[in-house]
Protein backbone atom coordinates (compact mmCIF):
# COMPACT_ATOMS: atom_id res chain seq x y z
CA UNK A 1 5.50 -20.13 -30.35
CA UNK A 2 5.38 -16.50 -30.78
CA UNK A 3 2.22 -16.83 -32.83
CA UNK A 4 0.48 -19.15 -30.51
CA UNK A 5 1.52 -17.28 -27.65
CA UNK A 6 0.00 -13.85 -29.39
CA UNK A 7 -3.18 -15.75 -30.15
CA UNK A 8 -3.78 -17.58 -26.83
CA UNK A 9 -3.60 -12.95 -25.46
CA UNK A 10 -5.79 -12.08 -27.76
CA UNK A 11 -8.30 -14.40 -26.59
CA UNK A 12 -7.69 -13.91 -23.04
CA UNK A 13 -8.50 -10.36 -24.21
CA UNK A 14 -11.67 -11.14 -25.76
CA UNK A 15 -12.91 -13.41 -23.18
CA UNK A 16 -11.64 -10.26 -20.20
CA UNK A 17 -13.63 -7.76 -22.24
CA UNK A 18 -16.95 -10.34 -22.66
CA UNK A 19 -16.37 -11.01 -18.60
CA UNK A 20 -16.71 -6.51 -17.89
CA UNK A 21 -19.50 -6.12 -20.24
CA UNK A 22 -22.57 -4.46 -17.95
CA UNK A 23 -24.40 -7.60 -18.06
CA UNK A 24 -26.15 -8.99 -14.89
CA UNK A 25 -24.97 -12.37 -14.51
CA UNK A 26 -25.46 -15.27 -11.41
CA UNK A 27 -23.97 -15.79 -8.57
CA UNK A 28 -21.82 -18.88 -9.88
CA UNK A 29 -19.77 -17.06 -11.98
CA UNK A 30 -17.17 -18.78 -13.35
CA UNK A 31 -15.56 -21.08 -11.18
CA UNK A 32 -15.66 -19.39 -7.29
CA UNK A 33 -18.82 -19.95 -5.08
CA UNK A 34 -18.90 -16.56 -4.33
CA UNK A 35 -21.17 -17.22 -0.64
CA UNK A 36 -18.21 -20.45 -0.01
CA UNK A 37 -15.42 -18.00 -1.01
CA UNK A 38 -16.34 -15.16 0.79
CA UNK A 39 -17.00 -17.02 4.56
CA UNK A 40 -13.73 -18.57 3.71
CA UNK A 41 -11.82 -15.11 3.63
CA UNK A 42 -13.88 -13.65 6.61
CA UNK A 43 -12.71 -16.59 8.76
CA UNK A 44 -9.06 -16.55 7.02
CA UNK A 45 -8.55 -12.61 8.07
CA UNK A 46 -10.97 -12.09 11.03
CA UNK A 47 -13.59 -9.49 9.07
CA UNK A 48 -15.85 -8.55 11.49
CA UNK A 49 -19.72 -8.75 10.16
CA UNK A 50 -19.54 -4.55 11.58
CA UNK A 51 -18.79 -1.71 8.74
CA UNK A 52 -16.33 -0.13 11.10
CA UNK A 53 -13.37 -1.28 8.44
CA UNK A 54 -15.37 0.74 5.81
CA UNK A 55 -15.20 3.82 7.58
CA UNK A 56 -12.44 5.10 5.59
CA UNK A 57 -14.21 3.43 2.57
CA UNK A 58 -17.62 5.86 3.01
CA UNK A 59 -15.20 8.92 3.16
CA UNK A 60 -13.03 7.94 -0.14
CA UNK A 61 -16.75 7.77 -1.92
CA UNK A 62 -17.54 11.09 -0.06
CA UNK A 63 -14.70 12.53 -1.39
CA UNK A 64 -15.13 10.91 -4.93
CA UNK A 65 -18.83 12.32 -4.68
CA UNK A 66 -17.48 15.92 -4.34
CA UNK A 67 -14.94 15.88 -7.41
CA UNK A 68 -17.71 14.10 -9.62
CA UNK A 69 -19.50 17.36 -8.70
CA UNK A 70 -16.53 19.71 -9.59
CA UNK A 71 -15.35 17.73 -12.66
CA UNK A 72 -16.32 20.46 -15.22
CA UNK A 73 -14.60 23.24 -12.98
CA UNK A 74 -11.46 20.88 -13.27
CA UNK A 75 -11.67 20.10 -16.42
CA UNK A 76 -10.82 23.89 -17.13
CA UNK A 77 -9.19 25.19 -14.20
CA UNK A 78 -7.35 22.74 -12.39
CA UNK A 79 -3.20 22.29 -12.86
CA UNK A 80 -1.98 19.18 -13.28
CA UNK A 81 -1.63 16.94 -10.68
CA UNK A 82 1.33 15.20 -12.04
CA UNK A 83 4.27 14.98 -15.11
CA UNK A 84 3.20 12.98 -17.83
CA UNK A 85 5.74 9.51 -17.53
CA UNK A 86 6.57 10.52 -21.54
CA UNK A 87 6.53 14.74 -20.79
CA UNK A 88 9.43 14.66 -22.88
CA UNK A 89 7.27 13.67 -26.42
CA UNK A 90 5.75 16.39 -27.91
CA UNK A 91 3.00 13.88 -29.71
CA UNK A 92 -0.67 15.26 -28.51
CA UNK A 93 -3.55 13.05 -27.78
CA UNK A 94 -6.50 13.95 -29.83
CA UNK A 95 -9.92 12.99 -29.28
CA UNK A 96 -13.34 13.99 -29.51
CA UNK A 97 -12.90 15.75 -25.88
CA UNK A 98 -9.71 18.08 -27.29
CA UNK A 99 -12.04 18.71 -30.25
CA UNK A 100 -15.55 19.23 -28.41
CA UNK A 101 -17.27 16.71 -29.78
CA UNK A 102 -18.20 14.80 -26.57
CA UNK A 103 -18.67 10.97 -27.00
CA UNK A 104 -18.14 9.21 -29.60
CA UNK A 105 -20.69 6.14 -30.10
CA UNK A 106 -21.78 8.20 -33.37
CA UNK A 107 -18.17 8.05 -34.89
CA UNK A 108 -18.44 7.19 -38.53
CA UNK A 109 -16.56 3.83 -40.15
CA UNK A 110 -14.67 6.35 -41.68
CA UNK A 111 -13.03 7.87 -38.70
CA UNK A 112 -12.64 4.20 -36.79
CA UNK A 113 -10.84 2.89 -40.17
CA UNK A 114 -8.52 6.00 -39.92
CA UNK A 115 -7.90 5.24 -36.27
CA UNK A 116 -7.02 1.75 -36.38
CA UNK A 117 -4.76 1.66 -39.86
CA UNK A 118 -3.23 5.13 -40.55
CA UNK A 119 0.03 6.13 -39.14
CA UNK A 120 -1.13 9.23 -37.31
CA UNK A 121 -4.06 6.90 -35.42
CA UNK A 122 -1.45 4.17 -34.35
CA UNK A 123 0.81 6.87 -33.25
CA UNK A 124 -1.80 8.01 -31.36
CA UNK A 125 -2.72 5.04 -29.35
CA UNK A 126 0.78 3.50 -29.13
CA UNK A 127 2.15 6.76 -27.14
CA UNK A 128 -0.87 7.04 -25.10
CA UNK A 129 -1.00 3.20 -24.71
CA UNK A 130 2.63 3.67 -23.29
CA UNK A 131 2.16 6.45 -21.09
CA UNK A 132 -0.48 4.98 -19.38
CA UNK A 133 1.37 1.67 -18.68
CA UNK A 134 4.56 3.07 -17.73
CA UNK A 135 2.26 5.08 -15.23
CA UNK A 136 0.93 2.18 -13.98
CA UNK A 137 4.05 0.28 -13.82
CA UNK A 138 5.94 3.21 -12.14
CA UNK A 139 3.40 2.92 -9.11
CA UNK A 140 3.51 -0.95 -8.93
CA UNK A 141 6.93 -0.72 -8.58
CA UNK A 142 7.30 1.79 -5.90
CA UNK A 143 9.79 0.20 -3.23
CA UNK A 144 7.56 1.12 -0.23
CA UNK A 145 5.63 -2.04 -1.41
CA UNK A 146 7.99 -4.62 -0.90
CA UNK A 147 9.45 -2.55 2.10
CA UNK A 148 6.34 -0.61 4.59
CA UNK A 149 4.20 -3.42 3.06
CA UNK A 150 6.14 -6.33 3.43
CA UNK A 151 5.20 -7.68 -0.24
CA UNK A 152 7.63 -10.16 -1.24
CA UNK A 153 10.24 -8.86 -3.74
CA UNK A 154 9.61 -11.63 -6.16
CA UNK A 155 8.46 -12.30 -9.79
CA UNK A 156 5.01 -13.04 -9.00
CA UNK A 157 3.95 -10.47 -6.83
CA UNK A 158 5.30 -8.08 -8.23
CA UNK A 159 3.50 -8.82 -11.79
CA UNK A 160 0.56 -9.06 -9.58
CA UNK A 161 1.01 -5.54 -8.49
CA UNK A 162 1.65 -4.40 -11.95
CA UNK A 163 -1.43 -6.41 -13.12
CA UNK A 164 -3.75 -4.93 -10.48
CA UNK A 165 -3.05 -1.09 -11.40
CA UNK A 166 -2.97 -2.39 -15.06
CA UNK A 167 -6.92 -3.50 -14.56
CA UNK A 168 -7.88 0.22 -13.12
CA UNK A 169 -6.55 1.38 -16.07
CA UNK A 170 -8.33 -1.25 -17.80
CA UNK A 171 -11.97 -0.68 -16.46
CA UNK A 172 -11.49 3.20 -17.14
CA UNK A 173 -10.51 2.72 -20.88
CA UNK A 174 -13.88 -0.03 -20.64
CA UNK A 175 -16.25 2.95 -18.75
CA UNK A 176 -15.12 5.95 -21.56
CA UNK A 177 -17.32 8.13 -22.97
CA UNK A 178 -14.56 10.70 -24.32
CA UNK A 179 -13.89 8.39 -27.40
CA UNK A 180 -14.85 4.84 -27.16
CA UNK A 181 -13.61 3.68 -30.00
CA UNK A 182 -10.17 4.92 -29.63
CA UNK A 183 -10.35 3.67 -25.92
CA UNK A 184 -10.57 0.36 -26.85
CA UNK A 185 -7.84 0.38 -29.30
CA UNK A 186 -5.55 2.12 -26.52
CA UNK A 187 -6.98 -1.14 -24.12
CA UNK A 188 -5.31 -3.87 -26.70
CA UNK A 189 -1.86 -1.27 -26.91
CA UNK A 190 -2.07 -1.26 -23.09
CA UNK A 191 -1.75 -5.14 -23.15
CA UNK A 192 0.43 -5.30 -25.57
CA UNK A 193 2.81 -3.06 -23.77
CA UNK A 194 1.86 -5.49 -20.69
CA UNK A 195 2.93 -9.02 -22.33
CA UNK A 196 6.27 -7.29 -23.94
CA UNK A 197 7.47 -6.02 -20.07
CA UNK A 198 6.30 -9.18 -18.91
CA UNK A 199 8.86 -11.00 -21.76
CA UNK A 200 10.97 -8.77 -20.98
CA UNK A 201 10.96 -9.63 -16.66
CA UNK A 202 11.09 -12.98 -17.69
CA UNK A 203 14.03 -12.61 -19.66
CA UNK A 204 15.54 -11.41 -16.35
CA UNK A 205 15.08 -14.12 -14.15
CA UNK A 206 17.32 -16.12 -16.26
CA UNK A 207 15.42 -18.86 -17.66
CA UNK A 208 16.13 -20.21 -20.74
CA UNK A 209 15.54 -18.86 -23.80
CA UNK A 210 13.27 -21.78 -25.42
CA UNK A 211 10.97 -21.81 -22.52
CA UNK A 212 10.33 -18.04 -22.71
CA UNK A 213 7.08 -18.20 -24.38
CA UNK A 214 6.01 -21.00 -22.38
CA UNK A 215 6.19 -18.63 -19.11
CA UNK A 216 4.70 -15.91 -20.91
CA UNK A 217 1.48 -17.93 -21.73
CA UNK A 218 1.88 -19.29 -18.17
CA UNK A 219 1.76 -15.62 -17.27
CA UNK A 220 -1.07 -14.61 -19.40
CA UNK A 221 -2.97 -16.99 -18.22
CA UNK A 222 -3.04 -15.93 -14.65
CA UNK A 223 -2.98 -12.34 -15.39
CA UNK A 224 -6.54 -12.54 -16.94
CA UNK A 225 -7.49 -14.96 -14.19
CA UNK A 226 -6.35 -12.00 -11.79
CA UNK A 227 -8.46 -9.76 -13.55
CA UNK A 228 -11.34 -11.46 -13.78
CA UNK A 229 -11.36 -12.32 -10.15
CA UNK A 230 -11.67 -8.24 -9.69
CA UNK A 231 -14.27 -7.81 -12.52
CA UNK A 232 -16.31 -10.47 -10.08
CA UNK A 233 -15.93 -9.22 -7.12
CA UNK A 234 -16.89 -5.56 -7.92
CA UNK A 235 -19.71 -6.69 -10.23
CA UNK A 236 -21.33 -9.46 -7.86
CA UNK A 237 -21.24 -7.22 -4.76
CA UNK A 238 -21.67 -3.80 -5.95
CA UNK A 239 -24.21 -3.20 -3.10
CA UNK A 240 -22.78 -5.48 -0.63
CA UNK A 241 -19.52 -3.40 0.97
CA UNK A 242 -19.02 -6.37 3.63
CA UNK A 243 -19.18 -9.06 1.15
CA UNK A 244 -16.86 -7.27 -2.10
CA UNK A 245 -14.17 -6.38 0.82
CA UNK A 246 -13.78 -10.30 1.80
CA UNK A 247 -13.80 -11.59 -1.56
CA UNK A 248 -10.82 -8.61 -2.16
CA UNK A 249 -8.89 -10.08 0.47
CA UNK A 250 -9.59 -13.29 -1.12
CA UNK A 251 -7.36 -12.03 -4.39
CA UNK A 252 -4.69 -9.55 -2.66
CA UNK A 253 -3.85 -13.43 -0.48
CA UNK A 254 -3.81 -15.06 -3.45
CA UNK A 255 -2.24 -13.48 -6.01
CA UNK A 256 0.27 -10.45 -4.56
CA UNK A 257 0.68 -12.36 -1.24
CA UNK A 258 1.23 -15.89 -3.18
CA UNK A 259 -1.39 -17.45 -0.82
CA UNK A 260 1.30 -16.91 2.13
CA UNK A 261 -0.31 -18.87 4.90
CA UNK A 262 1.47 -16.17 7.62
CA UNK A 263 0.01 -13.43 5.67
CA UNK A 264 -0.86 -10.32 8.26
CA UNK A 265 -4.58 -9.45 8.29
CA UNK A 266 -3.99 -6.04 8.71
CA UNK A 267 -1.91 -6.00 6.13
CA UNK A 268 -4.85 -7.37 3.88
CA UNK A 269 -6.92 -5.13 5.23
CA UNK A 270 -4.89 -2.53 4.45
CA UNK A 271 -4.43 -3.51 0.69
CA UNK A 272 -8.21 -4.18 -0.12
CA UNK A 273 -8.68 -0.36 1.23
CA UNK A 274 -6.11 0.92 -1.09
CA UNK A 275 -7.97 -1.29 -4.35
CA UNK A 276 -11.48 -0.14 -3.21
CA UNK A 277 -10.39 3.19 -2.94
CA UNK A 278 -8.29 3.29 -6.02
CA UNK A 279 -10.94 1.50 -7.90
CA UNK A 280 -13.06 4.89 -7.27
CA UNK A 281 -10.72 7.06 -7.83
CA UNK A 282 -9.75 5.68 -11.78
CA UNK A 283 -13.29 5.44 -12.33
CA UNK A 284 -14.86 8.73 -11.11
CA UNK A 285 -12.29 11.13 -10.00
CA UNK A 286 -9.55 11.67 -12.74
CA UNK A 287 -10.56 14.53 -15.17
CA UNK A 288 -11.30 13.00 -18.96
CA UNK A 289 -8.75 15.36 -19.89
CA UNK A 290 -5.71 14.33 -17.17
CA UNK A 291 -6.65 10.70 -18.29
CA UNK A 292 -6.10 11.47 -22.24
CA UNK A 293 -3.23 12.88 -21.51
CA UNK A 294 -1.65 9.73 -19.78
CA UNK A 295 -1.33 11.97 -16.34
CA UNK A 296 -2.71 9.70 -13.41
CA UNK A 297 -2.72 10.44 -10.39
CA UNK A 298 -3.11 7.78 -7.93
CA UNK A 299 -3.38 9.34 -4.56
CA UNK A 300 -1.13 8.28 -2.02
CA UNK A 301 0.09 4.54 -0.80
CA UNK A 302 -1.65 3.46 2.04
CA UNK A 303 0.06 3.90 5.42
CA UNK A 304 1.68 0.43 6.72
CA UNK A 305 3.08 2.33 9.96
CA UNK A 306 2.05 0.58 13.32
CA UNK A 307 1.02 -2.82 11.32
CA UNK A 308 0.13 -5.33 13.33
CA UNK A 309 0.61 -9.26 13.30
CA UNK A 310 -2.05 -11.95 13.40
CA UNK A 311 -0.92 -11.75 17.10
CA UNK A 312 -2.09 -8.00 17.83
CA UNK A 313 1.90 -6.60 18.23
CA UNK A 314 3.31 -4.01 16.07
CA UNK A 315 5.70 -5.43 13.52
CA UNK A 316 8.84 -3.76 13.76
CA UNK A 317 10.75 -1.78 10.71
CA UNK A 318 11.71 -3.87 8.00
CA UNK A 319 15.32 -3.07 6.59
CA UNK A 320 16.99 -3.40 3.04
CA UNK A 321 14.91 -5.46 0.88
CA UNK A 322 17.24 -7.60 -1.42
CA UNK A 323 16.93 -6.83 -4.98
CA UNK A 324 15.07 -3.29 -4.10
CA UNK A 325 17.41 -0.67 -5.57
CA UNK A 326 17.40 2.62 -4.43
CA UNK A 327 17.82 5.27 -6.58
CA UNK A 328 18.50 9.23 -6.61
CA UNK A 329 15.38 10.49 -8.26
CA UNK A 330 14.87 11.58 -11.36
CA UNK A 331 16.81 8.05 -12.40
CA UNK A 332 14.28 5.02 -13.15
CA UNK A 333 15.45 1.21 -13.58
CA UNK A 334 14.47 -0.12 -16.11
CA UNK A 335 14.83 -3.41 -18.63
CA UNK A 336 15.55 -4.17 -22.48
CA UNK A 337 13.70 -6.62 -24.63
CA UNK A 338 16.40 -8.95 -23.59
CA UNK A 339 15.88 -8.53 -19.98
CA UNK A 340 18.84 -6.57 -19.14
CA UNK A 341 19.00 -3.73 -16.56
CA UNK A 342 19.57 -0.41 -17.43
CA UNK A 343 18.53 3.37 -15.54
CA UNK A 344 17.37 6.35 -17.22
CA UNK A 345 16.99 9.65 -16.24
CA UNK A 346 13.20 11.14 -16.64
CA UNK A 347 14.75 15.10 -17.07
CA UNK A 348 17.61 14.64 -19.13
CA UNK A 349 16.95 11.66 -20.58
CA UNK A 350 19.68 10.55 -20.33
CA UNK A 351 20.43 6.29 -19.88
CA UNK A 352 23.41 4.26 -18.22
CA UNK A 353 24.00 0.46 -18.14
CA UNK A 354 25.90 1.45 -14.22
CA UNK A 355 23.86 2.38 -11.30
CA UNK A 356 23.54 5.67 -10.67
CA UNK A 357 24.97 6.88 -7.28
């Protein structure tokens, strides 16, 4: 089961990084009638056919636009925006950027033999592969989504949160030019890392033990599903705004709102702003050299203050979310390979099986 369940991610894999190559393809990609899909989300959430819900939109790009223009001034000058998740290792990323070299589509067989079999080149990608999922998993699981954005605290939303900032990293690894090679061999650690947390989240919901490969292909499954349903909707309507923001709704309803039928437009809204925004942002504005480093930094949750109902009234304050825990920072909850809970603490390092206070 373990094989099969291996195999069936490594094809997923393969058939996520044939579905992002820079290929023009037609408008009936894979299964979703993108003109049928798209008037069905407008009418679901009440887009107007106006670009005055992409005014926040053209200033992200305007921004964006500016730091592509300052890159090389940041790439030398600018402190860090954030901790590394791993600060603690002392294990340095080298690549052809550390070393000058610029990109690396003229690597010899030589070097990509040494990166993908010696110890020192899995080392390498494993710790960067780790730092950048445990970034990305660190700002899925931020408690202001389940609480200011009223996502539900369950197990499918919340892998669908972890599977969306996943996919940035994803489509940055996919767009390098620092070391290509090396990039994609982080991309298959960075799913690996995925499908082990996701074992290990299953592990936690209690379900038996014999069916815990079943769920995890179940999983798998949808998560490239999920992923591909982004890769469409940025790559069909790269020059539509109107249309790519729909079919974005389209996803955030049905896979971190679980196709909730009292879903809150504004609430979609919001969400589809953060993922256009964010999409940007991983592609364009974080340094080559923050990114090697495993240091992202994802800007700021959007603001769910003043949200509104399908209705037009403000929704009032949501209290204590159950299952949310929350904890005295530096501490971090975290899970085993056999789905227990533990917390550690990211400054002293130091881990409890009891809940910090």
């Amino acid at each position: 089961l373990q094989n099969a369940a291996a195999a069936t991610g490594r094809r997923g894999l393969d058939a996520l990084r044939r579905s992002t190559a820079p290929n023009p393809r037609s408008a009936s990609y894979a299964t979703v009638n993108a003109n049928a899909y798209a008037a069905a989300n407008a009418s679901r959430f009440h887009i107007p056919s106006t670009n005055a819900d992409h005014d926040t939109l053209t200033q992200h790009r305007s921004i964006i636009n500016t730091q592509q223009n300052l890159q090389r001034r940041l790439l030398s000058s600018s402190p860090p925006p954030s901790p590394s998740p791993n600060s603690h290792s002392e294990t340095t990323i080298t690549t052809n950027l550390t070393e000058g070299d610029g990109d690396n589509d003229n690597k010899s067989i030589f070097s990509k033999l040494w990166d993908k079999y010696s110890f020192e080149g899995q080392k390498k990608r494993i710790v960067l592969g780790e730092r950048l999922f445990r970034s990305a998993q660190y700002r899925a699981s931020d408690p202001r989504w389940f609480q200011e954005a009223r996502i539900l605290y369950e197990f499918r939303p919340r892998h669908a949160l972890i599977t969306m900032h996943v996919w940035f990293l994803h489509k940055r690894l996919l767009a390098d030019r620092v070391d290509s090679h090396l990039a994609l061999l982080v991309q298959e650690e960075l799913f690996d890392i995925l499908w082990n947390d996701t074992r290990s989240r299953i592990r936690a919901e209690g379900v038996n033990e014999l069916t815990v490969n079943k769920h995890l292909k179940d999983a798998q499954q949808l998560t490239f599903l999920h992923c591909t349903h982004y890769d469409h909707a940025f790559q069909e309507f790269a020059n539509d705004d109107k249309k790519r923001f729909e079919e974005i709704a389209g996803i955030i309803w049905t896979y971190v709102l679980n196709q909730d039928e009292e879903a809150y437009n504004d609430q979609v809204k919001r969400l589809a702003t953060y993922i256009e925004y964010q999409y940007v942002n991983l592609l364009h504005g974080v340094p080559d050299s923050y990114f090697w480093e495993g240091r992202i930094p994802w800007g700021d949750i959007p603001d769910f203050a003043s949200m509104k109902d399908n209705e037009g009234k403000e929704l009032e304050e949501l209290g204590d979310v159950p299952g949310v825990e929350m904890l005295p920072k530096p501490w971090r909850q975290t899970l085993t390979d056999a789905g227990d809970t533990y917390y550690w603490n990211t400054e002293t390092f130091q881990s409890t099986w009891k809940k910090p206070i």
